[in-house]
PDB file of N, CA and C in Angstrom:
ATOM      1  N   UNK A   1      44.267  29.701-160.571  1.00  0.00           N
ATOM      2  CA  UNK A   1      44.874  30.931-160.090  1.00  0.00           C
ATOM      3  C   UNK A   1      45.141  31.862-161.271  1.00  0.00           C
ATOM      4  N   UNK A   2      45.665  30.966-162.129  1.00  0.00           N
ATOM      5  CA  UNK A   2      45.500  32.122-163.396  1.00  0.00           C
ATOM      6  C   UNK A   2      44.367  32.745-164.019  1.00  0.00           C
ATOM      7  N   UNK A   3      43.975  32.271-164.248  1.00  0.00           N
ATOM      8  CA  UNK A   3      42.428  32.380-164.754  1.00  0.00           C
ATOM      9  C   UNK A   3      41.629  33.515-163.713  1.00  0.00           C
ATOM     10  N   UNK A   4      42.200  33.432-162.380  1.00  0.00           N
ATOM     11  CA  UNK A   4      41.367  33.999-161.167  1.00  0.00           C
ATOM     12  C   UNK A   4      41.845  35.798-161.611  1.00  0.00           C
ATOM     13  N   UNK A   5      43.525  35.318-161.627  1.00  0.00           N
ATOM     14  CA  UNK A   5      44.692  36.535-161.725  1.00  0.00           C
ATOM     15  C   UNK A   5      44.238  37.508-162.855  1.00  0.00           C
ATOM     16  N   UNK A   6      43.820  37.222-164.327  1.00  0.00           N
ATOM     17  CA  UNK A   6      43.828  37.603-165.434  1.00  0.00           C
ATOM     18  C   UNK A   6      42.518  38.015-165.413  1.00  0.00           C
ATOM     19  N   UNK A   7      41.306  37.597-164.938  1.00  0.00           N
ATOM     20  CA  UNK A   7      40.252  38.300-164.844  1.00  0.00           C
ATOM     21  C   UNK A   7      39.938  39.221-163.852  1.00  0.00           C
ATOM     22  N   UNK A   8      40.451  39.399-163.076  1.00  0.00           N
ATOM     23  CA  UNK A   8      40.747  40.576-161.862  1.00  0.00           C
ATOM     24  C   UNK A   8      41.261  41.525-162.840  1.00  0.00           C
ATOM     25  N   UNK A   9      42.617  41.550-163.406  1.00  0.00           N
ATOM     26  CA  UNK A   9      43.115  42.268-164.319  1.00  0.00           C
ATOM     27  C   UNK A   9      42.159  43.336-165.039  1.00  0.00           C
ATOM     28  N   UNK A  10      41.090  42.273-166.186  1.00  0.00           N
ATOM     29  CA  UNK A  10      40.227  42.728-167.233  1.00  0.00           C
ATOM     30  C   UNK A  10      38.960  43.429-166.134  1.00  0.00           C
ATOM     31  N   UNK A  11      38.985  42.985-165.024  1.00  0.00           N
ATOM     32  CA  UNK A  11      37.962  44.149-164.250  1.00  0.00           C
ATOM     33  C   UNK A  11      38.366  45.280-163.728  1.00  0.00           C
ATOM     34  N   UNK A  12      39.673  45.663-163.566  1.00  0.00           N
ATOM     35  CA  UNK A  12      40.037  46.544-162.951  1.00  0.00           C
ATOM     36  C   UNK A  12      40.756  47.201-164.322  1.00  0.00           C
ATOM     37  N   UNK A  13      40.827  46.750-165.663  1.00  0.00           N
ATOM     38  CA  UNK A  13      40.793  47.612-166.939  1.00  0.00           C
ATOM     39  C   UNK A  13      40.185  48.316-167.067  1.00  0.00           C
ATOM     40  N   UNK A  14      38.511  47.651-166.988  1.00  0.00           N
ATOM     41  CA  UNK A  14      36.924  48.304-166.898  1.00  0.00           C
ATOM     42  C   UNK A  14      36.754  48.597-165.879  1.00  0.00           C
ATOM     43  N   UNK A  15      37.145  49.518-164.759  1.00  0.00           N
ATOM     44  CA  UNK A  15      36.905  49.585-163.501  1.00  0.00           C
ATOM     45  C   UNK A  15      35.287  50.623-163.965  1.00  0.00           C
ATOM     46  N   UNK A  16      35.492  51.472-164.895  1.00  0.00           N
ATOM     47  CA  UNK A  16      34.608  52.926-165.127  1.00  0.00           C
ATOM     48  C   UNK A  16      33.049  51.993-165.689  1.00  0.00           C
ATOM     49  N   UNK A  17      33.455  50.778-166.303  1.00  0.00           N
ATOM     50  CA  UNK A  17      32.276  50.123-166.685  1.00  0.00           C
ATOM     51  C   UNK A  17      31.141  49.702-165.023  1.00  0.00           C
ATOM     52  N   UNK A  18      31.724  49.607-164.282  1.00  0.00           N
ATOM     53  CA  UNK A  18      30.886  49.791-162.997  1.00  0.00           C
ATOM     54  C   UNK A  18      29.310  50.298-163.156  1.00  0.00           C
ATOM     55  N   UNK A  19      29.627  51.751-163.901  1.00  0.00           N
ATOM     56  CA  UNK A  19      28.859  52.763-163.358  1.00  0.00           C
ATOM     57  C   UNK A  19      27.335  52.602-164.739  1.00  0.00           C
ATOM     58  N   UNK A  20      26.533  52.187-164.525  1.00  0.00           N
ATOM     59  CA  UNK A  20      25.292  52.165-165.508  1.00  0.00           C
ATOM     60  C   UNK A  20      24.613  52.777-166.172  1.00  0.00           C
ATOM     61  N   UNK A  21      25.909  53.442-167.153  1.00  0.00           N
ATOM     62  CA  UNK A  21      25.162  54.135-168.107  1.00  0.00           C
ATOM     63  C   UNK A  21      25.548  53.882-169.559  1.00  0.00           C
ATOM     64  N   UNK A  22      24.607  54.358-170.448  1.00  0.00           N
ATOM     65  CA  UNK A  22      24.944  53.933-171.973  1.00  0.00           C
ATOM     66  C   UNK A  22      26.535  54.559-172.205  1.00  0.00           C
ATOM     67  N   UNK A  23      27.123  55.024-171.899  1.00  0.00           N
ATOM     68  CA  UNK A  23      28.674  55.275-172.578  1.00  0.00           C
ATOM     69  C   UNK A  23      29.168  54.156-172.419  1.00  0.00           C
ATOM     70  N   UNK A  24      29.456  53.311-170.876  1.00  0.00           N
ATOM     71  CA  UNK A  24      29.824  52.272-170.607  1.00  0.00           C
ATOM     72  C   UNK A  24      29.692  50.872-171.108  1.00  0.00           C
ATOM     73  N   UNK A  25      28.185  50.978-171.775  1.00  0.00           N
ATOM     74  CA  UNK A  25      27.740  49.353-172.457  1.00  0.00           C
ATOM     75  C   UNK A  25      28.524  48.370-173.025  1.00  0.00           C
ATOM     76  N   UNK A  26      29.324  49.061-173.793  1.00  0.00           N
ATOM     77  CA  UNK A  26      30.154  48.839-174.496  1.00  0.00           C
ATOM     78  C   UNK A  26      31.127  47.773-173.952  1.00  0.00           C
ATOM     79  N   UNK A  27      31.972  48.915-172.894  1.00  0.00           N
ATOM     80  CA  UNK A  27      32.918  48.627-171.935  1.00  0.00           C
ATOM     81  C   UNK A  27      32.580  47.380-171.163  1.00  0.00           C
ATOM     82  N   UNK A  28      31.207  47.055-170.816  1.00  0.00           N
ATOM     83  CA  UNK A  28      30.947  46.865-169.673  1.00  0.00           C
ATOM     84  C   UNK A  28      30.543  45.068-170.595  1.00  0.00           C
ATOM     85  N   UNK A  29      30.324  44.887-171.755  1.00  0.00           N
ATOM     86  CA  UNK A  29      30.276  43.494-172.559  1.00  0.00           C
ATOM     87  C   UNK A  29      31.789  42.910-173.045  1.00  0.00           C
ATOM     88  N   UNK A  30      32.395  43.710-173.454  1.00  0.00           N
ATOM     89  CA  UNK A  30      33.834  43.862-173.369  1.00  0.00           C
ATOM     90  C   UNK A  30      34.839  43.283-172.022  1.00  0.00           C
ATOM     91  N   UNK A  31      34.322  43.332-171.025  1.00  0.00           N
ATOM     92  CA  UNK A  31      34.773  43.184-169.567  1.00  0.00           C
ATOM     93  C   UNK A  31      34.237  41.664-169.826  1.00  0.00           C
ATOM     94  N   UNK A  32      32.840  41.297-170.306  1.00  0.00           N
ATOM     95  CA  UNK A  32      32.254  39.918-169.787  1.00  0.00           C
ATOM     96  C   UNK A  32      32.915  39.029-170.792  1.00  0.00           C
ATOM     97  N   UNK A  33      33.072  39.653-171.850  1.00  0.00           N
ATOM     98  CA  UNK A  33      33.378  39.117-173.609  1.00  0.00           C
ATOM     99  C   UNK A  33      35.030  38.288-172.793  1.00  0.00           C
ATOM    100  N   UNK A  34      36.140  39.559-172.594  1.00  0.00           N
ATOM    101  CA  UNK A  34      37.017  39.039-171.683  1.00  0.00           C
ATOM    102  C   UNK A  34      37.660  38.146-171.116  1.00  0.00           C
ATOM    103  N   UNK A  35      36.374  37.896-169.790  1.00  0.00           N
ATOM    104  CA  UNK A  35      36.425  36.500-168.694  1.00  0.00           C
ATOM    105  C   UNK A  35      36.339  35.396-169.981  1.00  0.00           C
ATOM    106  N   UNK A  36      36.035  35.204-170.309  1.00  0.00           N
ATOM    107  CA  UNK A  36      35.539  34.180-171.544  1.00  0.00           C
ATOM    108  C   UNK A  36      36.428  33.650-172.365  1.00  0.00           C
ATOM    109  N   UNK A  37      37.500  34.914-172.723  1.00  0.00           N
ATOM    110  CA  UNK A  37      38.654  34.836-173.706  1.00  0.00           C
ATOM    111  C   UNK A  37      39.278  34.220-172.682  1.00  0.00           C
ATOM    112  N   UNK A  38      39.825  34.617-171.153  1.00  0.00           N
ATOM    113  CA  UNK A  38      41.406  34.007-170.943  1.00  0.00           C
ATOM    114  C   UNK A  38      40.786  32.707-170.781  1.00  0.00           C
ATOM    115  N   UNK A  39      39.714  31.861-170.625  1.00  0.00           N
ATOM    116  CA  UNK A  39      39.630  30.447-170.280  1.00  0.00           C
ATOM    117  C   UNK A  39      40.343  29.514-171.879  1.00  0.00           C
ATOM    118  N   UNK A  40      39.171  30.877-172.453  1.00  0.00           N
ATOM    119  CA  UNK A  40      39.710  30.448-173.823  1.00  0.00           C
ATOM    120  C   UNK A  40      40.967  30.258-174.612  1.00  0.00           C
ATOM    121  N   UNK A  41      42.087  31.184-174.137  1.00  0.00           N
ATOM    122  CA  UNK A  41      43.272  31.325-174.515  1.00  0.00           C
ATOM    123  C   UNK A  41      44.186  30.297-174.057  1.00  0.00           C
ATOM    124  N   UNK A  42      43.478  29.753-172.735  1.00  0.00           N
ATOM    125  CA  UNK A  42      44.742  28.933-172.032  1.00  0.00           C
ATOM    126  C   UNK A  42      44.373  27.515-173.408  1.00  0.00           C
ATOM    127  N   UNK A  43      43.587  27.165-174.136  1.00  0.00           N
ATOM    128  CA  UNK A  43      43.854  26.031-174.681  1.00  0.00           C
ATOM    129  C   UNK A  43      44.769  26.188-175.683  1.00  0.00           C
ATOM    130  N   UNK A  44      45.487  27.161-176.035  1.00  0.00           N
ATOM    131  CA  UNK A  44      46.532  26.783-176.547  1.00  0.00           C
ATOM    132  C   UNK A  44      47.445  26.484-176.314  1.00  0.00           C
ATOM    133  N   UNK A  45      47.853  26.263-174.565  1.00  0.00           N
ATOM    134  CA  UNK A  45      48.499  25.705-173.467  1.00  0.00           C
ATOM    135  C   UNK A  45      48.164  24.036-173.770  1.00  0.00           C
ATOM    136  N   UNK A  46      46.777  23.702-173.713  1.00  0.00           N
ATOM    137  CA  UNK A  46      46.341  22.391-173.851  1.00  0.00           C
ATOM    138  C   UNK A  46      46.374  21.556-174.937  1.00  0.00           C
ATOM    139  N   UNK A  47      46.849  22.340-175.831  1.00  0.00           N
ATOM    140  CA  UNK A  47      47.134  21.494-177.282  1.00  0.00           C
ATOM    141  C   UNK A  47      48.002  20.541-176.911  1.00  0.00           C
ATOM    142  N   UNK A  48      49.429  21.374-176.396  1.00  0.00           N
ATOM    143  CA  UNK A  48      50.551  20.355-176.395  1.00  0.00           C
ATOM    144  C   UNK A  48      50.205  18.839-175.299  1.00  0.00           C
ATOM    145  N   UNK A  49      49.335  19.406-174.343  1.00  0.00           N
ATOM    146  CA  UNK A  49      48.747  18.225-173.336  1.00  0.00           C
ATOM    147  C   UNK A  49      48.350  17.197-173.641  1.00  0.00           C
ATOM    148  N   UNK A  50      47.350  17.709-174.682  1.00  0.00           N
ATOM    149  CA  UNK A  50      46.070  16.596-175.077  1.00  0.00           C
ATOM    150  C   UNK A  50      46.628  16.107-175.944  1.00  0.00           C
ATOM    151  N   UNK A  51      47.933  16.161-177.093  1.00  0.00           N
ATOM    152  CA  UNK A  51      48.342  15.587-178.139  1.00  0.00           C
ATOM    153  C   UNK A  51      49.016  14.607-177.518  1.00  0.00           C
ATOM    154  N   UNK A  52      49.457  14.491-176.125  1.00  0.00           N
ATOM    155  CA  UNK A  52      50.883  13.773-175.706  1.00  0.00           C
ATOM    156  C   UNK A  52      49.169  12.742-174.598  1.00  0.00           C
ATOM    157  N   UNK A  53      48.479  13.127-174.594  1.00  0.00           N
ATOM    158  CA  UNK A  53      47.317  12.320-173.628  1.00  0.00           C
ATOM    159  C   UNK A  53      46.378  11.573-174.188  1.00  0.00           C
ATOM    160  N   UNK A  54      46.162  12.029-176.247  1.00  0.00           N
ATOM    161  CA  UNK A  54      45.711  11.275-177.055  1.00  0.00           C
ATOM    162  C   UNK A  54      46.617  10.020-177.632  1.00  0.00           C
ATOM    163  N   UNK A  55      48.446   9.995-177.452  1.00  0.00           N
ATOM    164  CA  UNK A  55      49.177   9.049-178.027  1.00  0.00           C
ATOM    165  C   UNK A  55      48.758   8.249-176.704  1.00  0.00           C
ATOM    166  N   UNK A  56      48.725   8.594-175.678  1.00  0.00           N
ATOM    167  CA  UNK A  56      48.942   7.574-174.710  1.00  0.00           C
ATOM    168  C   UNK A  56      47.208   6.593-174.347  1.00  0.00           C
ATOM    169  N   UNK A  57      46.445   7.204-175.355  1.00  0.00           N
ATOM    170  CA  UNK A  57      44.740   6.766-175.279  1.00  0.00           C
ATOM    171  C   UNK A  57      45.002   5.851-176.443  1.00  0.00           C
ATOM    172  N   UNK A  58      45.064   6.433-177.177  1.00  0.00           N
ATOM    173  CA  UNK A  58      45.536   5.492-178.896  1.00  0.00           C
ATOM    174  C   UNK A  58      46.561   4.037-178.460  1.00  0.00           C
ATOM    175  N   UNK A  59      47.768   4.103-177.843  1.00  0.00           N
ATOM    176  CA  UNK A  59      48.289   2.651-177.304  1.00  0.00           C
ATOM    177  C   UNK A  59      47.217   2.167-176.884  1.00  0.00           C
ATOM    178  N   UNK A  60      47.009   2.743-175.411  1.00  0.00           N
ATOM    179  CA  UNK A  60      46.236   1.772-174.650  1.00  0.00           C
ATOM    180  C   UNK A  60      45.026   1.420-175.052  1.00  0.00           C
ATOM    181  N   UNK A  61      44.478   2.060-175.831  1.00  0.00           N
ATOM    182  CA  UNK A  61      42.873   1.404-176.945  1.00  0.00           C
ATOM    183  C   UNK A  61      43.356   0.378-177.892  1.00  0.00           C
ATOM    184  N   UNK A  62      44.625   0.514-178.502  1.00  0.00           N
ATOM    185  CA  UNK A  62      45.148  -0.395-179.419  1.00  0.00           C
ATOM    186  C   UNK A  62      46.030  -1.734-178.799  1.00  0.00           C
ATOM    187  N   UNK A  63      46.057  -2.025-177.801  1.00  0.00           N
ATOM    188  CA  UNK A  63      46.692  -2.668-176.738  1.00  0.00           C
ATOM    189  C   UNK A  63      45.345  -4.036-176.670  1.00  0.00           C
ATOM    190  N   UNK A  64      44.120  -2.964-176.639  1.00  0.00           N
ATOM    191  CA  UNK A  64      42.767  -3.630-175.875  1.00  0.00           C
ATOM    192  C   UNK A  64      43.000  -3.321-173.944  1.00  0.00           C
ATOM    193  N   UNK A  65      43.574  -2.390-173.668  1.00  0.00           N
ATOM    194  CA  UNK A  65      43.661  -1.680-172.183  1.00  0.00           C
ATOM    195  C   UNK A  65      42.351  -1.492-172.050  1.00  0.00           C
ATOM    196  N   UNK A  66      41.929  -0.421-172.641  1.00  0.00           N
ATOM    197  CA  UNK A  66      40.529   0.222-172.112  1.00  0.00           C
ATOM    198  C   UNK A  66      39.728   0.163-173.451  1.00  0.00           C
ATOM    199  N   UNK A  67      38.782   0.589-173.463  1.00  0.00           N
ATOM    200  CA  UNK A  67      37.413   1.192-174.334  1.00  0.00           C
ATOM    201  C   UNK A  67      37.781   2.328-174.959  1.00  0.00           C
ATOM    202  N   UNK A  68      37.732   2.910-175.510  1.00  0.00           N
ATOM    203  CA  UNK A  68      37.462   4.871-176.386  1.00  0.00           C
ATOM    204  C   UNK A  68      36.043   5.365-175.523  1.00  0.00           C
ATOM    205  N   UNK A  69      35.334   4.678-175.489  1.00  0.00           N
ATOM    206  CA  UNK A  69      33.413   5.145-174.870  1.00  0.00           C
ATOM    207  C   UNK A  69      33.881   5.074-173.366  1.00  0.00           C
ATOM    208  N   UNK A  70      34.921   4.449-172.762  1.00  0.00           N
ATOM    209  CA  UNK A  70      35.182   4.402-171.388  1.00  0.00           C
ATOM    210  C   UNK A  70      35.992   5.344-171.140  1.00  0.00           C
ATOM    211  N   UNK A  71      36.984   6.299-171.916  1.00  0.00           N
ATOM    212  CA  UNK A  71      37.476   7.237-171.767  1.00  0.00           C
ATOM    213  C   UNK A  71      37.208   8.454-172.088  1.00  0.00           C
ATOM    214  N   UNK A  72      36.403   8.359-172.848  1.00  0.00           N
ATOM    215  CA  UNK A  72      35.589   9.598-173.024  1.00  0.00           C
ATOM    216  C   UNK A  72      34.638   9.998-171.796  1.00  0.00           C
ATOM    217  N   UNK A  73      34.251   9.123-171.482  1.00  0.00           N
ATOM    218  CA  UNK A  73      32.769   8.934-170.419  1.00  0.00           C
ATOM    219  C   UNK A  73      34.042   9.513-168.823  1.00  0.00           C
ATOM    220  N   UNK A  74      34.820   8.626-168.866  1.00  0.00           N
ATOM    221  CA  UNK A  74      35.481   8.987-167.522  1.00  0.00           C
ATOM    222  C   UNK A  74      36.458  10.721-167.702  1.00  0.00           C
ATOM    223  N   UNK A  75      36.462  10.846-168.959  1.00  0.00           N
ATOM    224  CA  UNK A  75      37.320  12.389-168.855  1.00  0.00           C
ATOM    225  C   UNK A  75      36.376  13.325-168.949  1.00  0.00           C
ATOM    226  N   UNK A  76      34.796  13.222-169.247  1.00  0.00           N
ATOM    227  CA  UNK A  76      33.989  14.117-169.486  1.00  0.00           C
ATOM    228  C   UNK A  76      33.287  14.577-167.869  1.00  0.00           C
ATOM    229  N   UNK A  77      33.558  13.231-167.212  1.00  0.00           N
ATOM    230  CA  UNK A  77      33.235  13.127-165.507  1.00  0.00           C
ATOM    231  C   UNK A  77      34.031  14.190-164.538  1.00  0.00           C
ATOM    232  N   UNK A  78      35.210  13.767-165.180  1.00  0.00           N
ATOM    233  CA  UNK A  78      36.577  14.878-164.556  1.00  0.00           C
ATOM    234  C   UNK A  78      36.351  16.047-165.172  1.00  0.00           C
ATOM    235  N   UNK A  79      36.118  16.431-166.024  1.00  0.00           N
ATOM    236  CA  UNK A  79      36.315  17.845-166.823  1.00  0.00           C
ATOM    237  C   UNK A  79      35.129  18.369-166.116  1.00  0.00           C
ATOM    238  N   UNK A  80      33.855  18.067-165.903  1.00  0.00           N
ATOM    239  CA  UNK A  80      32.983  19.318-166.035  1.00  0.00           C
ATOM    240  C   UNK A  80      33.272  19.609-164.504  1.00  0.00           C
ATOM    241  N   UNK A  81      33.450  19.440-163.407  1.00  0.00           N
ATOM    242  CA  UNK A  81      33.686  19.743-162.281  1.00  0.00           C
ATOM    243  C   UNK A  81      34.566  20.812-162.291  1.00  0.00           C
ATOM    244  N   UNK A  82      35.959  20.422-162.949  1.00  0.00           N
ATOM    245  CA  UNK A  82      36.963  21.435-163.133  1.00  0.00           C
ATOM    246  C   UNK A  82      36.378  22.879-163.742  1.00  0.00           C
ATOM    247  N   UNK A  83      35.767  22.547-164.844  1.00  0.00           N
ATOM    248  CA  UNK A  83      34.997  24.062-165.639  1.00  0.00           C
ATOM    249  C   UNK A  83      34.210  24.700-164.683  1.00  0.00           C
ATOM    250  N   UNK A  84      33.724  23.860-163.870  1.00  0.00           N
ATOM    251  CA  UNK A  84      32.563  25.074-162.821  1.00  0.00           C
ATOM    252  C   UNK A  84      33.451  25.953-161.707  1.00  0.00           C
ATOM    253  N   UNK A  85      34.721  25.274-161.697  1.00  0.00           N
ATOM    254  CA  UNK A  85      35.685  25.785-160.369  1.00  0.00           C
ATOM    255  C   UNK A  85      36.290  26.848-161.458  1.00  0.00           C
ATOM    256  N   UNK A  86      36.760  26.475-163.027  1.00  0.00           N
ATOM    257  CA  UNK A  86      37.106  28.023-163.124  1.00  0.00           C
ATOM    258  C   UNK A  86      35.978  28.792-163.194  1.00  0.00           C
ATOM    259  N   UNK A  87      34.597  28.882-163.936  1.00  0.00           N
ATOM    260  CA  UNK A  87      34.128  29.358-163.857  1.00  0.00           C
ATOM    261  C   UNK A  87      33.903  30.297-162.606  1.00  0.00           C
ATOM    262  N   UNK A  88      33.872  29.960-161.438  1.00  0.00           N
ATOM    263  CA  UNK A  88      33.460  30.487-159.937  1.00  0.00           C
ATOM    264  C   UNK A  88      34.956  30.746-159.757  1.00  0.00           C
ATOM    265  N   UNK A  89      36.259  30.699-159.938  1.00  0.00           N
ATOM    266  CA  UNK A  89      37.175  31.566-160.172  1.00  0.00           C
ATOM    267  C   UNK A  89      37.243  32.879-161.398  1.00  0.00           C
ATOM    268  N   UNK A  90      36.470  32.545-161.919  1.00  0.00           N
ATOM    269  CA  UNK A  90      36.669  33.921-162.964  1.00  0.00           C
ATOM    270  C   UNK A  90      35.911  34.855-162.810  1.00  0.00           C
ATOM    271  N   UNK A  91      34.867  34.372-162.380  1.00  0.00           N
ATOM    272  CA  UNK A  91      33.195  35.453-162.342  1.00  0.00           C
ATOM    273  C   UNK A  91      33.283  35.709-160.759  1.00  0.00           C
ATOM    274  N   UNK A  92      33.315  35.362-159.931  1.00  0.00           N
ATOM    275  CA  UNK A  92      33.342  35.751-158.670  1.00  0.00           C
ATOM    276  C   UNK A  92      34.181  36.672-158.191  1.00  0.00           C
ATOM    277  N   UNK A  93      34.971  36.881-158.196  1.00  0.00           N
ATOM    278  CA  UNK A  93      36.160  38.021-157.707  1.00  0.00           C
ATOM    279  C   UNK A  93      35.602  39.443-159.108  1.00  0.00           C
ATOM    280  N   UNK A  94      35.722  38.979-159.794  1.00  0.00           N
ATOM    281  CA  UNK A  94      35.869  39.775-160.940  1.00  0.00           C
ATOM    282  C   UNK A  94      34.578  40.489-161.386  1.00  0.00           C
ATOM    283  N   UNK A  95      33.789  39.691-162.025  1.00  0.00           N
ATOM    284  CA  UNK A  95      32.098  39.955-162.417  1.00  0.00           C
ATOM    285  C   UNK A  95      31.440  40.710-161.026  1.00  0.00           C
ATOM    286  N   UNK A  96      31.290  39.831-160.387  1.00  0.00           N
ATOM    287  CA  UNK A  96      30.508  40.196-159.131  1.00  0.00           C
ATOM    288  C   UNK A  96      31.029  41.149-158.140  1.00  0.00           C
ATOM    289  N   UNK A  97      32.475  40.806-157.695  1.00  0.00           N
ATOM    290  CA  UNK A  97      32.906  41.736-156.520  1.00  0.00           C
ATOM    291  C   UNK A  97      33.480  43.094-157.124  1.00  0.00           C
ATOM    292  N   UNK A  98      34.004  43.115-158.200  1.00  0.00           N
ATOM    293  CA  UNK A  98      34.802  44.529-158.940  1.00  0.00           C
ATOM    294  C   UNK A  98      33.512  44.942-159.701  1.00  0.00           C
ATOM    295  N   UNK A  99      32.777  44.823-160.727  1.00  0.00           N
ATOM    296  CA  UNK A  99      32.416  45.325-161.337  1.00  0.00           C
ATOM    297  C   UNK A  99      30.625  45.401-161.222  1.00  0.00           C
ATOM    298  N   UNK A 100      30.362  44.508-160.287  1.00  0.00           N
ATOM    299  CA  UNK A 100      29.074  44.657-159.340  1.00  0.00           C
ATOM    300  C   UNK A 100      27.896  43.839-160.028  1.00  0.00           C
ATOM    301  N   UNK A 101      28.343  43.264-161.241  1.00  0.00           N
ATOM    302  CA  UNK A 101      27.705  42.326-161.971  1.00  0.00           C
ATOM    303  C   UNK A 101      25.519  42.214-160.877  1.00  0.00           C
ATOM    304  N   UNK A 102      24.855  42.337-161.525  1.00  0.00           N
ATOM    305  CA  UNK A 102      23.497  42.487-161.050  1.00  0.00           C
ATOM    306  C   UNK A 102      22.364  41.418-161.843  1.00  0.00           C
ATOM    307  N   UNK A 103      23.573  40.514-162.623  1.00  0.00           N
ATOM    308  CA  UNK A 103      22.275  38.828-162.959  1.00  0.00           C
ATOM    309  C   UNK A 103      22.146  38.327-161.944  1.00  0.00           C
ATOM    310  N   UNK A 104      21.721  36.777-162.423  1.00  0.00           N
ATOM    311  CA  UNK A 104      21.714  35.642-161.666  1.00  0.00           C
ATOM    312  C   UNK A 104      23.197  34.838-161.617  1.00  0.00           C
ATOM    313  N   UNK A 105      24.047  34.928-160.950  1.00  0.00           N
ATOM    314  CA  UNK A 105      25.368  34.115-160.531  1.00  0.00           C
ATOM    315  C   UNK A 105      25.132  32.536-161.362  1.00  0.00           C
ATOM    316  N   UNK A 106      24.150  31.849-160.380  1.00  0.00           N
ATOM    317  CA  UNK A 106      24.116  30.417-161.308  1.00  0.00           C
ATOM    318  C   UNK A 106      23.805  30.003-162.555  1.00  0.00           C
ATOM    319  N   UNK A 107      23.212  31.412-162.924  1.00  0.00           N
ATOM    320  CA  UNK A 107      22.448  30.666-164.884  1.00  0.00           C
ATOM    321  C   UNK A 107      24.302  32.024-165.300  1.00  0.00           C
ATOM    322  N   UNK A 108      24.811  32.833-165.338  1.00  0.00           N
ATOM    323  CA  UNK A 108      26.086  33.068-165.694  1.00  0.00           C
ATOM    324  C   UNK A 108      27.385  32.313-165.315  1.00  0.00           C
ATOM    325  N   UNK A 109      27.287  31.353-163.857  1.00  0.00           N
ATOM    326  CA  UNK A 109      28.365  30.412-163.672  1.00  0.00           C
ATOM    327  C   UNK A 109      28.098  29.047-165.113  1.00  0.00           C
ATOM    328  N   UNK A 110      26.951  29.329-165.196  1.00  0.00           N
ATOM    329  CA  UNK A 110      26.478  27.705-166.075  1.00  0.00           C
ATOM    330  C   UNK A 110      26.761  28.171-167.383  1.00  0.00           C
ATOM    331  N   UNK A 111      26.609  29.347-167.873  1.00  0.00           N
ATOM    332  CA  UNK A 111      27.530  29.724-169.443  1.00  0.00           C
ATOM    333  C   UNK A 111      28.884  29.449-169.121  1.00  0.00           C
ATOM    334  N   UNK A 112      28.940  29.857-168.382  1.00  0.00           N
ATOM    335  CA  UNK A 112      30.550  30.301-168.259  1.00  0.00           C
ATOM    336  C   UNK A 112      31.576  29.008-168.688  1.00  0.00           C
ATOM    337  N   UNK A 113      31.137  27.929-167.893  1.00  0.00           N
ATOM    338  CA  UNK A 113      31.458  26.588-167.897  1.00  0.00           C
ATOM    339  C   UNK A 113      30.877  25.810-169.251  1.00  0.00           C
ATOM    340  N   UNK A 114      29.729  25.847-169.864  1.00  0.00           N
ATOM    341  CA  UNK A 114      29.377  25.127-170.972  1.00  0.00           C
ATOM    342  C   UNK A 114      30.418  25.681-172.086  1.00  0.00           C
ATOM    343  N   UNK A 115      30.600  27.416-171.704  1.00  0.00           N
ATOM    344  CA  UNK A 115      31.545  27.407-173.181  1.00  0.00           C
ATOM    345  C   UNK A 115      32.966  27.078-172.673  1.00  0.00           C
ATOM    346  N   UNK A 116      33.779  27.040-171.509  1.00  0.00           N
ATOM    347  CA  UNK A 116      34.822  26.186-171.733  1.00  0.00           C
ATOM    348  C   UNK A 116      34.929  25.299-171.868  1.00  0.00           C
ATOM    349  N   UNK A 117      33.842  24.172-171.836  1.00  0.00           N
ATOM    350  CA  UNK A 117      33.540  22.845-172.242  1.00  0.00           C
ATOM    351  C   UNK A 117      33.584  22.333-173.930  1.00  0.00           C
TER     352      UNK A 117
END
């Protein structure tokens, strides 16, 4: 929802980038540059997460609980699903419906997600 909220925002900043002409170019990479940043920004939200989710991987690897290759493998399973749902929260309302975005949706949902990955 945030992610959805904050890129609505950055399209309706660039509302004038809409319109397809060279003044706008600018504006209109700036708008995409953007969507990109708030996914990006929230990991400094995730620092404090992953530091308190790496002590609790480090016991239980040092315990002999689990594997390191078994937790990696099972959080990389969970994560990329999540990245495609923000992705299709950020670019959909925003890219496509405000600012009329005219690529291909699935090869820009599939950046979108590899770089929050």
């Amino acid at each position: 929802i945030t992610i959805l909220g904050a890129c609505i925002v950055f399209a309706l900043a660039y509302w004038n980038s809409r319109n397809r002409i060279q003044d706008q170019a600018i504006n209109y990479s700036y708008a995409n540059l953007s969507y990109v940043a708030v996914g990006s920004l929230l990991a400094v939200i995730a620092v404090y997460v992953l530091n308190a989710e790496f002590k609790s991987v480090y016991r239980e690897v040092k315990n002999g609980m689990m594997h390191p290759l078994a937790y990696i493998y099972a959080k990389s399973v969970l994560v990329l699903p999540v990245m495609f749902l923000f992705g299709i929260s950020a670019i959909s309302a925003s890219s496509y419906g405000i600012l009329g975005m005219q690529t291909n949706y699935v090869i820009y949902l599939i950046m979108y997600a590899i770089s929050m990955f």
